[in-house]
Protein backbone atom coordinates (compact mmCIF):
# COMPACT_ATOMS: atom_id res chain seq x y z
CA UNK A 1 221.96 75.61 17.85
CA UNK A 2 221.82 79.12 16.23
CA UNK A 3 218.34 79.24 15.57
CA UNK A 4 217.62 78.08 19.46
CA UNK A 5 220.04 80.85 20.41
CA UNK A 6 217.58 83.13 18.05
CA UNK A 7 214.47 82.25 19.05
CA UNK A 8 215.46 82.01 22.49
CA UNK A 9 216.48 86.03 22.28
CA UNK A 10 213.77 86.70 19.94
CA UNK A 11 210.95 85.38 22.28
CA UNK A 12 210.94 87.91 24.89
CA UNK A 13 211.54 90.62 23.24
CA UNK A 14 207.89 89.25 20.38
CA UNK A 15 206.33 89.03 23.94
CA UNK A 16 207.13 91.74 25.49
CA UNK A 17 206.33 93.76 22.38
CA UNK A 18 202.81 92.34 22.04
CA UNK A 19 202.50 92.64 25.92
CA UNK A 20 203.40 96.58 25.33
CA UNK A 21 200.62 96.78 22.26
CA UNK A 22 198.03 95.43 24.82
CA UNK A 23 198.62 97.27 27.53
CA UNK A 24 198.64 100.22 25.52
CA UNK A 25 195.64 99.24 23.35
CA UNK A 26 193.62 98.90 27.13
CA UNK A 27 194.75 102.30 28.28
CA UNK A 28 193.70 103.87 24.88
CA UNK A 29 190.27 102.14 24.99
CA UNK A 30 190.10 102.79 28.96
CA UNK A 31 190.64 106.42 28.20
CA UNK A 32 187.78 106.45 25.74
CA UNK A 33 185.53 105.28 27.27
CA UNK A 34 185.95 107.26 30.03
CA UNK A 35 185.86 110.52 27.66
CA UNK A 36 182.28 109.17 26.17
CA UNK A 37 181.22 108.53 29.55
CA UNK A 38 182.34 112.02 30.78
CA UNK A 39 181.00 113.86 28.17
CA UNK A 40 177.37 111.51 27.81
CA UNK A 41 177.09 112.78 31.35
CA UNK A 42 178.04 116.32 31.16
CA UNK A 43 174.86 116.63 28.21
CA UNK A 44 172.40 114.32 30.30
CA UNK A 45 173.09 117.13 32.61
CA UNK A 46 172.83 120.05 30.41
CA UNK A 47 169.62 118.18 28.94
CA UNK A 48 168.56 118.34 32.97
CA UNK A 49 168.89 121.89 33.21
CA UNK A 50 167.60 122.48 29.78
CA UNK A 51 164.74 120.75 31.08
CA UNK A 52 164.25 122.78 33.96
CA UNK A 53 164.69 125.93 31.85
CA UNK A 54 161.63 125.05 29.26
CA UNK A 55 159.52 123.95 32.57
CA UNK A 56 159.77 126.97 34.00
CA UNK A 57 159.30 129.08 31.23
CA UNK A 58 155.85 127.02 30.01
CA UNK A 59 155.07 128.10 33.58
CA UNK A 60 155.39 131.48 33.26
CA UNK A 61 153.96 131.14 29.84
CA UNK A 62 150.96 129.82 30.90
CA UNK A 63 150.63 132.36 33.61
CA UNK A 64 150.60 134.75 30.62
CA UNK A 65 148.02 132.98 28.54
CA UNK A 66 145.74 132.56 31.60
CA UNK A 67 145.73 136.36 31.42
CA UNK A 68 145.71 136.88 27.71
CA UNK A 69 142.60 135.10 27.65
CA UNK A 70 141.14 136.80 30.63
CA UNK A 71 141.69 139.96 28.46
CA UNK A 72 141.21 138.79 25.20
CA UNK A 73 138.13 140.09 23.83
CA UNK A 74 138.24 143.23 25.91
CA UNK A 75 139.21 146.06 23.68
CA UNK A 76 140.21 147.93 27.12
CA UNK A 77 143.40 145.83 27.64
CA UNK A 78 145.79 146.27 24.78
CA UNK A 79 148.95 143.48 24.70
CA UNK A 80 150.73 145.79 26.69
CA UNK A 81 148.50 145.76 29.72
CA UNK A 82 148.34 142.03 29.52
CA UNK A 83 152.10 141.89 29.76
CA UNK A 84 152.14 144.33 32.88
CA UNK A 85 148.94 142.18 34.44
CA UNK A 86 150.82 138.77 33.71
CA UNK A 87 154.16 139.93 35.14
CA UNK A 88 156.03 139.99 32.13
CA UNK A 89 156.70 136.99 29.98
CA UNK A 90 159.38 134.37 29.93
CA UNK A 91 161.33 132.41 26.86
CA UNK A 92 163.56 129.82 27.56
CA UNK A 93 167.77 130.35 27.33
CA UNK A 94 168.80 127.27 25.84
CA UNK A 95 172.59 125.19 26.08
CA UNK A 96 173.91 122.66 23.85
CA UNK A 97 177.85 123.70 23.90
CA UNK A 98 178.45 120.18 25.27
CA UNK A 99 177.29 117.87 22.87
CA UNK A 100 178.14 119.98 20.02
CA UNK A 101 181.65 120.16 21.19
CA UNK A 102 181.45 115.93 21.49
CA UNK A 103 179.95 115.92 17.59
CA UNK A 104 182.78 118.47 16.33
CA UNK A 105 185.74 116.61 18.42
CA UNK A 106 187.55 113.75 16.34
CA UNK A 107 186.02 111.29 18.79
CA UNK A 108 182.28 111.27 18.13
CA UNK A 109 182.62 108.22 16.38
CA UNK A 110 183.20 106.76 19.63
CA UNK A 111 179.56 107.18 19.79
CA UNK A 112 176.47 105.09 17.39
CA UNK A 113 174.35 106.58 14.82
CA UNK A 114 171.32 106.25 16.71
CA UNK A 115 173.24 108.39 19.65
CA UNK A 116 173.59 111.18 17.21
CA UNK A 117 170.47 110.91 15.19
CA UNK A 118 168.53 111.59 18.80
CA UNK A 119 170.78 114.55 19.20
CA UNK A 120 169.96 115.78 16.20
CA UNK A 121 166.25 115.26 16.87
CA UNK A 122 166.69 117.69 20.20
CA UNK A 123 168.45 120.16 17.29
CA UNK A 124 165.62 120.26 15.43
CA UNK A 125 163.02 121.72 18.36
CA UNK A 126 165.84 123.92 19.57
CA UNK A 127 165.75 125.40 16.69
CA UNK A 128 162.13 125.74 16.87
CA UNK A 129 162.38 127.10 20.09
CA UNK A 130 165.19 129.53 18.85
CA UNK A 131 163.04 130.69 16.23
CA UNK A 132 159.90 131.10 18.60
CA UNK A 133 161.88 133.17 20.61
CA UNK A 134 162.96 136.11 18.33
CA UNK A 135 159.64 135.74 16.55
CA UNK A 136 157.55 136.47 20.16
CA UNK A 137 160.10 138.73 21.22
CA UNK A 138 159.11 140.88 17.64
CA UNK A 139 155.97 140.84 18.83
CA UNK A 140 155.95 141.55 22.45
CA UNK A 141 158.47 143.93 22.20
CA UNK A 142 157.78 146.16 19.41
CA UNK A 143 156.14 149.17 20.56
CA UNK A 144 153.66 149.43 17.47
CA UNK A 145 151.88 146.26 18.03
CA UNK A 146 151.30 147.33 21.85
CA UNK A 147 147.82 149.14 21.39
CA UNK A 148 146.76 146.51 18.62
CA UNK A 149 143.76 144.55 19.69
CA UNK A 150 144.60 141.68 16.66
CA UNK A 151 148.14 141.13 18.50
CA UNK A 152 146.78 139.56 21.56
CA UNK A 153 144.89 137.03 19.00
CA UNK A 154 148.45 136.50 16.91
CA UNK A 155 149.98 136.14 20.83
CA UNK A 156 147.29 133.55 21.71
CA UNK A 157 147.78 131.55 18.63
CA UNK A 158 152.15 131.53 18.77
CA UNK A 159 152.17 131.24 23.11
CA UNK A 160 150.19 127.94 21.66
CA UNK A 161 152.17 126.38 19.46
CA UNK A 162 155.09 127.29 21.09
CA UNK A 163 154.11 125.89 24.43
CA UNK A 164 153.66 122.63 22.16
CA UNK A 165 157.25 122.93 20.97
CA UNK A 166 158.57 123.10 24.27
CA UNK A 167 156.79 120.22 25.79
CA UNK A 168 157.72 118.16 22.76
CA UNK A 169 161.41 119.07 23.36
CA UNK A 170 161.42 118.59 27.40
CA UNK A 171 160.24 115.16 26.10
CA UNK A 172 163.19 114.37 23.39
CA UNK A 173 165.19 115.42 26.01
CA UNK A 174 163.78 113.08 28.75
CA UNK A 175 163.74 110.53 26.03
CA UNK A 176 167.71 110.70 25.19
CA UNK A 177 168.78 111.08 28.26
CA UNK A 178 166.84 107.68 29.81
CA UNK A 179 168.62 106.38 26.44
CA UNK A 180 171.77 107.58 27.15
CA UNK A 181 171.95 106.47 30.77
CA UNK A 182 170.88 103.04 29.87
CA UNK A 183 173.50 102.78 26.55
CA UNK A 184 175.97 104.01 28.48
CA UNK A 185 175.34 103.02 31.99
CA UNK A 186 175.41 106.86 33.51
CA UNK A 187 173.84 106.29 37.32
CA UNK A 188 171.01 109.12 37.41
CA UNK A 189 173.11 110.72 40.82
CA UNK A 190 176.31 111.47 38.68
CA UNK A 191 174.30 113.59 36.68
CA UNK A 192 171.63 115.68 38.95
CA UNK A 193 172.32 119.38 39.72
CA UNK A 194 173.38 120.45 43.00
């Protein structure tokens, strides 16, 4: 009779313990996956207006060759002129607070490998780009190299590879975030700029 009594006080207080581990084991792994989800589309859309950003500047970057090699060979038009003739030139202003925040926060391994290892890939080329970017502004901007006929040639040949760089990362970018939005199931309108 004792042991009935027991289990009989014992029971509902087992189930109602397990019942409070499930409920809050749900809300915890509710609330995750709404943080991944968040933050997967907060970088698909800084990856969208990263994408934007490199578009526009191989634009303007190719309105810049057009007219470097208009001007190339003629010893009349120094770098300088080229610049004034082409408008200026443009280099791309990079973000990737969002996903580096994600990798840095306790949760990232909410996330796979192969989610990271692509983020790492778009690392790499903004680096690149980085690194294009105070190299061409040495150039371009450094009053001694304005009059110098070979710095339209050392122009031509960087403005190359660099507009290489940046297609190569517009398409990383494209790349994850089709990834991302499949992995994660991110509908394309939650993420587009206004």
């Amino acid at each position: 009779m004792k042991l009935k009594k027991v289990l009989v006080d014992i029971v509902p207080v087992l189930v109602g313990i397990l019942l409070a581990l499930f409920i809050n084991n749900w809300q915890q792994s509710r609330s995750e996956r709404n943080y991944i989800e968040n933050s997967v589309a907060s970088i698909i859309k800084e990856n969208e207006e990263n994408i934007k950003e490199l578009r526009y500047a191989v634009e303007r970057q190719t309105v810049f060759m057009d007219t470097l090699y208009k001007y190339l060979d003629n010893d009349e038009f120094a770098l300088v002129d080229v610049l004034r003739r082409a408008k200026g030139v443009y280099t791309p202003d990079l973000k990737s607070t969002t996903w580096k925040f994600l990798i840095q926060d306790s949760k990232h391994t909410l996330v796979s490998y192969e989610f990271i290892n692509r983020l790492a890939e778009i690392e790499k080329y903004e680096v690149l780009v980085s690194r294009y970017n105070v190299k061409l502004s040495d150039i371009i901007f450094q009053p001694a190299f304005f009059d110098d006929p070979r710095m339209k040639d050392v122009c031509a040949i960087l403005f190359g590879d660099f507009g290489s760089v940046q297609n190569d990362l517009i398409n990383e970018l494209e790349s994850f975030n089709a990834y991302a939005r499949k992995t994660y199931a991110i509908a394309a309108d939650s993420t587009t700029s206004e």
